[in-house]
Protein backbone atom coordinates (compact mmCIF):
# COMPACT_ATOMS: atom_id res chain seq x y z
CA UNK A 1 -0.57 -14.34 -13.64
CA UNK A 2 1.89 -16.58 -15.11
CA UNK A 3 5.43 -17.00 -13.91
CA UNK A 4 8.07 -18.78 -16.19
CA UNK A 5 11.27 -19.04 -14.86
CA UNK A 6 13.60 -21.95 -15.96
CA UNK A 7 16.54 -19.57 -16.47
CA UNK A 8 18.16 -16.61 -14.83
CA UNK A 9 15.51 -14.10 -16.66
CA UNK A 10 11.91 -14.78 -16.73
CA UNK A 11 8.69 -12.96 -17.48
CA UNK A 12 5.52 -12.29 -15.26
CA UNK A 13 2.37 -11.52 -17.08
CA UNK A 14 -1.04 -11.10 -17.03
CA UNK A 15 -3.53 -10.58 -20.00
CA UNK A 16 -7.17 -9.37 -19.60
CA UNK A 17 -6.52 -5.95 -17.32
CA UNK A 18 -9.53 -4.13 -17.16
CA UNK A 19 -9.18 -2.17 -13.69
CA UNK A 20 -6.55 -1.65 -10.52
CA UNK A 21 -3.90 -4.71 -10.16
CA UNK A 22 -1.37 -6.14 -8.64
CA UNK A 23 2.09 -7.77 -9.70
CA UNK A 24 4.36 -9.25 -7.31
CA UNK A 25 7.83 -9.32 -8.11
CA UNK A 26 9.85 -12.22 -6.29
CA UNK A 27 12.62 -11.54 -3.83
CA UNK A 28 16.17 -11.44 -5.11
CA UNK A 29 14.52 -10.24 -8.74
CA UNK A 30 14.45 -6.87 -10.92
CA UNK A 31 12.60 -5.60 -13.82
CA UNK A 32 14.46 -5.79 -16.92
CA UNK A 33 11.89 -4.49 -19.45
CA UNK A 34 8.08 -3.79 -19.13
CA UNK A 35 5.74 -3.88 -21.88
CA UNK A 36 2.10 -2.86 -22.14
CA UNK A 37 -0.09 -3.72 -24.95
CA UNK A 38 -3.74 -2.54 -25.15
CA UNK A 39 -5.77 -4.87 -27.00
CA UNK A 40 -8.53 -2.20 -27.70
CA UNK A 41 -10.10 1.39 -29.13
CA UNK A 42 -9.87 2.60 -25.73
CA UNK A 43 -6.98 4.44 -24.40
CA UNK A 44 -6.17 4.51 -20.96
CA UNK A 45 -6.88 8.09 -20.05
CA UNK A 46 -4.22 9.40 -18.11
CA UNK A 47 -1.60 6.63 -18.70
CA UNK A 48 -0.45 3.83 -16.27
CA UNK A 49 0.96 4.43 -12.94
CA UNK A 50 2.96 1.73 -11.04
CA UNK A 51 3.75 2.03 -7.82
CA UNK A 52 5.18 -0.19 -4.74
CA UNK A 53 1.87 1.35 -2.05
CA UNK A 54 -1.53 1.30 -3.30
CA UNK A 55 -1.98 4.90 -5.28
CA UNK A 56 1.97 4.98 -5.49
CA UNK A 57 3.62 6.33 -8.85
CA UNK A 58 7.57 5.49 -7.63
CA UNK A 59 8.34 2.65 -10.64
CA UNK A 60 6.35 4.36 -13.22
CA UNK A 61 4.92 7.72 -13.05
CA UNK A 62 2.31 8.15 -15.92
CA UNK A 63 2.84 5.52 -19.39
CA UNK A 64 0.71 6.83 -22.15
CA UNK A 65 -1.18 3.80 -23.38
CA UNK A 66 -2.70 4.28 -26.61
CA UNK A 67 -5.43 2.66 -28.42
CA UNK A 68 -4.38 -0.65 -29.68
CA UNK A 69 -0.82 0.26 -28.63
CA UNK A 70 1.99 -2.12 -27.85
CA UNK A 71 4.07 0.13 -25.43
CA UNK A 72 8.10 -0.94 -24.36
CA UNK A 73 8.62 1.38 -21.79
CA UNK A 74 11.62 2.73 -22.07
CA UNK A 75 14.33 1.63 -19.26
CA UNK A 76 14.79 5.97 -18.27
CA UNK A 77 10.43 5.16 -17.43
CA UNK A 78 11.32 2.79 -15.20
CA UNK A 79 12.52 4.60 -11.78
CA UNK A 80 12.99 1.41 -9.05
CA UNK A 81 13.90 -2.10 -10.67
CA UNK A 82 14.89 -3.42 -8.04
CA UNK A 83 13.94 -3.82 -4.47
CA UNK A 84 14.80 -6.93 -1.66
CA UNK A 85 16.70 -9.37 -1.79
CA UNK A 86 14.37 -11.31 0.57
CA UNK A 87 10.96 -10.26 0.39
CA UNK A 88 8.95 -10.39 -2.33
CA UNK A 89 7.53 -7.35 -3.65
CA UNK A 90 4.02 -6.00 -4.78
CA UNK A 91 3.21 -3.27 -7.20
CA UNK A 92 0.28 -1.64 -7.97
CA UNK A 93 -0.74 -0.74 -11.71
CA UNK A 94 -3.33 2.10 -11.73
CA UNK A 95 -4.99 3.85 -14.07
CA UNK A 96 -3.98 8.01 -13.47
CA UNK A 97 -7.32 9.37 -14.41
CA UNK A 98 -9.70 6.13 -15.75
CA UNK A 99 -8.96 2.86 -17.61
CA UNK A 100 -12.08 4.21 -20.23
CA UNK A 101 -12.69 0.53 -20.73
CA UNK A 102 -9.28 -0.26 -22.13
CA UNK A 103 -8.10 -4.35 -22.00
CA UNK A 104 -4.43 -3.89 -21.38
CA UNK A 105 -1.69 -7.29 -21.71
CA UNK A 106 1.15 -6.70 -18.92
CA UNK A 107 4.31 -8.07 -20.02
CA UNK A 108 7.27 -7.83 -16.61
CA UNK A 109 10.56 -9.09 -18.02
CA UNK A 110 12.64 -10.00 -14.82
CA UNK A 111 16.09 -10.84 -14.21
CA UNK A 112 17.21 -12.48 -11.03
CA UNK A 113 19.77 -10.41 -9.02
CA UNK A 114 20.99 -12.69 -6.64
């Protein structure tokens, strides 16, 4: 994962996605925008869930993520952006049904709150 944050906005990424992961957003932080971009033939059948437990669907219920797709998810998508001031937070990003093999780019644009 990389982590860039000079300013009071940074992004959190990780390319590669191939199964189940995990983000963790940093205390005192929020999700501006999230983008997903699949870098193969594959869709991910089912869509992308995101979730703060481990099966959870409570930031994002099911993304479609097309082949070779470069999703923004729209900000409406997005149901918790924000969530401690003090502890840092991990989401889960599951596939609903199967990733079918898909290669997915994860793209958290984050603003800090505090």
């Amino acid at each position: 994962m990389t982590f860039f944050a000079s300013a009071p906005i940074a992004v959190l990424s990780k390319f590669g996605v191939t199964a189940n992961e995990t983000f963790v957003i940093p205390a005192g932080w929020g999700i501006s925008r999230l983008i997903i971009a699949n870098t193969t033939a594959n869709a991910v059948t089912g869509g992308i869930r995101i979730g703060t437990t481990d099966g959870g669907a409570d930031v994002v219920v099911a993304q479609p993520v097309g082949a070779g797709a470069i999703v923004f998810v729209e900000d409406a998508t997005v149901l918790k952006k924000y969530f401690s001031d003090t502890v840092d937070q991990t989401l889960y990003a599951q596939a609903v049904v199967a990733w079918n093999s898909a290669s997915l780019r994860f793209f958290f644009v984050i603003i800090r709150m505090v």
